[in-house]
C-alpha atoms as a PDB file:
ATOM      1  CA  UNK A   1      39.594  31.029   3.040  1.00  0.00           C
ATOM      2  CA  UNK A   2      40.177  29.047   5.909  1.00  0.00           C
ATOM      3  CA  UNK A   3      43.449  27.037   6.134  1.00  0.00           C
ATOM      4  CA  UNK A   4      44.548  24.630   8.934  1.00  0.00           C
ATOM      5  CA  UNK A   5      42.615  27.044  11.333  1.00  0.00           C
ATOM      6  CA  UNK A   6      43.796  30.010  10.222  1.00  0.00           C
ATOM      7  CA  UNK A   7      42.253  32.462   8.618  1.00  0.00           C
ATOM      8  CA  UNK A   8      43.316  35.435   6.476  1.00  0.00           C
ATOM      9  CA  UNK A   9      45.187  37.533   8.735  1.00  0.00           C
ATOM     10  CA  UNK A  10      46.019  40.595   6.593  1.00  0.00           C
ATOM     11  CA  UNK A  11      44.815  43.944   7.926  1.00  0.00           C
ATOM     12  CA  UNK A  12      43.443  43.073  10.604  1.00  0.00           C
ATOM     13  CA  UNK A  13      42.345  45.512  13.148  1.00  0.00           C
ATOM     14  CA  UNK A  14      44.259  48.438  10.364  1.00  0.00           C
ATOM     15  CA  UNK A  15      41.346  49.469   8.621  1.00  0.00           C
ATOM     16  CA  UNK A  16      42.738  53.027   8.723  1.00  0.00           C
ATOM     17  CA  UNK A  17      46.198  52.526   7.521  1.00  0.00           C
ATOM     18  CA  UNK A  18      47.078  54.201   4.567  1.00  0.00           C
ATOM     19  CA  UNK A  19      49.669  51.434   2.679  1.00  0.00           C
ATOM     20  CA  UNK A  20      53.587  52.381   3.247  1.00  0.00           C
ATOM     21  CA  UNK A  21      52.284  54.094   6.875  1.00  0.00           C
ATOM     22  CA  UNK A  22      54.481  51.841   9.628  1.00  0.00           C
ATOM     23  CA  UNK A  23      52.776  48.812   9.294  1.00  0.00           C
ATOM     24  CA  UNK A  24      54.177  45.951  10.717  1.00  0.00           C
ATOM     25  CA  UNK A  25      54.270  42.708   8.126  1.00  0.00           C
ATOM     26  CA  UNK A  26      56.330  39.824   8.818  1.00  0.00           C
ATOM     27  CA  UNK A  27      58.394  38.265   5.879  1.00  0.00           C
ATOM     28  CA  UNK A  28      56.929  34.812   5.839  1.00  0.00           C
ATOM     29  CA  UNK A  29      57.512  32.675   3.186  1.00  0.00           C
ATOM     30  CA  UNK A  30      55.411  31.264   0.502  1.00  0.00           C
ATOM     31  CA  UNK A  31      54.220  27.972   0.669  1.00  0.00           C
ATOM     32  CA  UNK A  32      52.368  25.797  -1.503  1.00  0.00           C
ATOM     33  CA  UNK A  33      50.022  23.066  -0.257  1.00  0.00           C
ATOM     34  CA  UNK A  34      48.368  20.404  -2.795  1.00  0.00           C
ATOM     35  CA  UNK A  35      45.280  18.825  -1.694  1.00  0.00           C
ATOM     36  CA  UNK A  36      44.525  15.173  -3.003  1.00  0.00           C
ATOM     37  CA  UNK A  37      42.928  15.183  -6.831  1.00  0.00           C
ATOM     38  CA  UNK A  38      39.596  15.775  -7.367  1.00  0.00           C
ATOM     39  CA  UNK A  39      38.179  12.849  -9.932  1.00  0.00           C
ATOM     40  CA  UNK A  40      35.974  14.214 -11.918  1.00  0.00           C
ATOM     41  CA  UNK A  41      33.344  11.581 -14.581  1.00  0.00           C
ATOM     42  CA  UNK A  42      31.773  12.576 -17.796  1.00  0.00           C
ATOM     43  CA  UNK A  43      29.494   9.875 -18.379  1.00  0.00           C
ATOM     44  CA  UNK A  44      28.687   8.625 -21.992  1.00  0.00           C
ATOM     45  CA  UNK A  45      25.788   6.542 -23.222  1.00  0.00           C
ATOM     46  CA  UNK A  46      25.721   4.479 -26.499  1.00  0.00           C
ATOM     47  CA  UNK A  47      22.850   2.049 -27.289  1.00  0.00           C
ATOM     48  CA  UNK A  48      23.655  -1.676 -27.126  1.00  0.00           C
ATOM     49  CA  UNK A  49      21.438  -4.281 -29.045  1.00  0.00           C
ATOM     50  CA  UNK A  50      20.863  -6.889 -26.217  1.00  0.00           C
ATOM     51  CA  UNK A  51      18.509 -10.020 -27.826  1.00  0.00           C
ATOM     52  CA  UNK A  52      16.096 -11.244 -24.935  1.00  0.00           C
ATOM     53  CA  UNK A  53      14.839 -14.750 -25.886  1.00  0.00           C
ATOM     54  CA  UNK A  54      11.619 -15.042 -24.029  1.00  0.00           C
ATOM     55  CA  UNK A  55      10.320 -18.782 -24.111  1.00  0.00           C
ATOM     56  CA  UNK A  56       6.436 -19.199 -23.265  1.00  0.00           C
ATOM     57  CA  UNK A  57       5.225 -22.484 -22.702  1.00  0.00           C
ATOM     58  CA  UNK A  58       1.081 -22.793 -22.764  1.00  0.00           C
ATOM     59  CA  UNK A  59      -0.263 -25.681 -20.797  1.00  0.00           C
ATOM     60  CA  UNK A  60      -3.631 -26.497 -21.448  1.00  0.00           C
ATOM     61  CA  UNK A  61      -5.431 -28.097 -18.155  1.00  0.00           C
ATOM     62  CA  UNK A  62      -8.333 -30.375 -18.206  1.00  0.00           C
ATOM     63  CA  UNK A  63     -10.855 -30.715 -15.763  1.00  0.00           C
ATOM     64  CA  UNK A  64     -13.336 -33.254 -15.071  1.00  0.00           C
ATOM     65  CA  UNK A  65     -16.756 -31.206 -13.417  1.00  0.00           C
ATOM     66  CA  UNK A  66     -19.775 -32.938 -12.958  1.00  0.00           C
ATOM     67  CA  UNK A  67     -22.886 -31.773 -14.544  1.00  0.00           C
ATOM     68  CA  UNK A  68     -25.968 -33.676 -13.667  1.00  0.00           C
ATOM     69  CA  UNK A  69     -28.534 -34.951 -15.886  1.00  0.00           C
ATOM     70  CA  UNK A  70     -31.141 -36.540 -14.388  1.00  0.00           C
ATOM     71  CA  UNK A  71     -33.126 -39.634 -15.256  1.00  0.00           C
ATOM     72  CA  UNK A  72     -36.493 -40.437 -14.178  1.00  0.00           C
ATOM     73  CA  UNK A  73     -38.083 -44.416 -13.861  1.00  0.00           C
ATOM     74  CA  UNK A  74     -41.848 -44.588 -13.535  1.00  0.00           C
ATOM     75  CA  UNK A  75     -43.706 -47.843 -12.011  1.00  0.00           C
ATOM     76  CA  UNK A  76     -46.987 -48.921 -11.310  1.00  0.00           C
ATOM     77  CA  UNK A  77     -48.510 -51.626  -9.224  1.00  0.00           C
ATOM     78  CA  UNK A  78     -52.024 -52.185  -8.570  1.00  0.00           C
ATOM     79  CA  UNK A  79     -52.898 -52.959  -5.012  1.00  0.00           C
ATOM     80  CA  UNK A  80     -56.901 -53.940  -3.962  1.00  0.00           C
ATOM     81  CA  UNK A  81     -58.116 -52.376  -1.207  1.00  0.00           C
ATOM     82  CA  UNK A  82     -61.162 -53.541   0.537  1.00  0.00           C
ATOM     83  CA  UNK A  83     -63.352 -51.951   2.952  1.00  0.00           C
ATOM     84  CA  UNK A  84     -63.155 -54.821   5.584  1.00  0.00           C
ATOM     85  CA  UNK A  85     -58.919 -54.140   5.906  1.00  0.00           C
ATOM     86  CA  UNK A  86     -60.206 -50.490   6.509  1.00  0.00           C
ATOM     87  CA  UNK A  87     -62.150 -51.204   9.711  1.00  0.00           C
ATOM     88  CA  UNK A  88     -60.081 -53.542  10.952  1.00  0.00           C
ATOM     89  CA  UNK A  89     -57.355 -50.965  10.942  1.00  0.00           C
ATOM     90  CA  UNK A  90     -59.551 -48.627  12.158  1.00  0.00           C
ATOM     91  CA  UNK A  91     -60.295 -50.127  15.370  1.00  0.00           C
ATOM     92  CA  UNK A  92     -56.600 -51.362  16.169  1.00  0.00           C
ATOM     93  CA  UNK A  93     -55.499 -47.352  15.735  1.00  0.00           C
ATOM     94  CA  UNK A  94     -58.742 -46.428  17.844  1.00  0.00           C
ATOM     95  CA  UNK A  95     -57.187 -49.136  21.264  1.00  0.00           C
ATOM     96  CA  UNK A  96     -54.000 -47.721  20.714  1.00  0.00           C
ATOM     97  CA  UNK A  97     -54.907 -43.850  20.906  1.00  0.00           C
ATOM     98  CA  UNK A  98     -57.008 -45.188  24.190  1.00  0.00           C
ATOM     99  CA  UNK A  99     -53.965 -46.930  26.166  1.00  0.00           C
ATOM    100  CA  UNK A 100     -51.850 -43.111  25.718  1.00  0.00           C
END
């Protein structure tokens, strides 16, 4: 055990001393040295009833998408057609091809 840099001195070197053979040990004197307490925790559980109120509020959203539907008008219109318009028109779109 090492203690303020010292370690255990005792026989050292006299591994072949028999005890009571001239060995030389100094009469030092005890001392005592406390070290600062060691806090030590045992930890114990018991259950605890905790209520959790929980409040859930539910919003309901409304949307406005548009979905078509489609509606269909029908006309009719007579309109006379004579041969004479047809040449005339004929003619006018037969000078205009030739000034191009």
């Amino acid at each position: 055990m090492k203690r303020n840099n010292y370690y255990n001195v005792g026989n050292v070197g006299n591994e072949n001393n028999v005890a009571g053979a001239n060995e030389f040990c100094p009469d030092c004197p005890t001392q005592t040295i406390y070290d600062p307490p060691i806090t030590q925790f045992e930890n114990y559980f018991h259950p605890q009833l905790v209520n959790v109120v929980q409040n859930i509020e539910t919003v309901k959203q409304h949307h406005c998408c548009p979905v078509y539907k489609h509606y269909y008008t029908h006309t009719e219109k007579n309109v006379m057609v004579s041969s004479v318009k047809r040449r005339k028109h004929a003619g006018a779109s037969a000078k205009k091809h030739s000034k191009k």
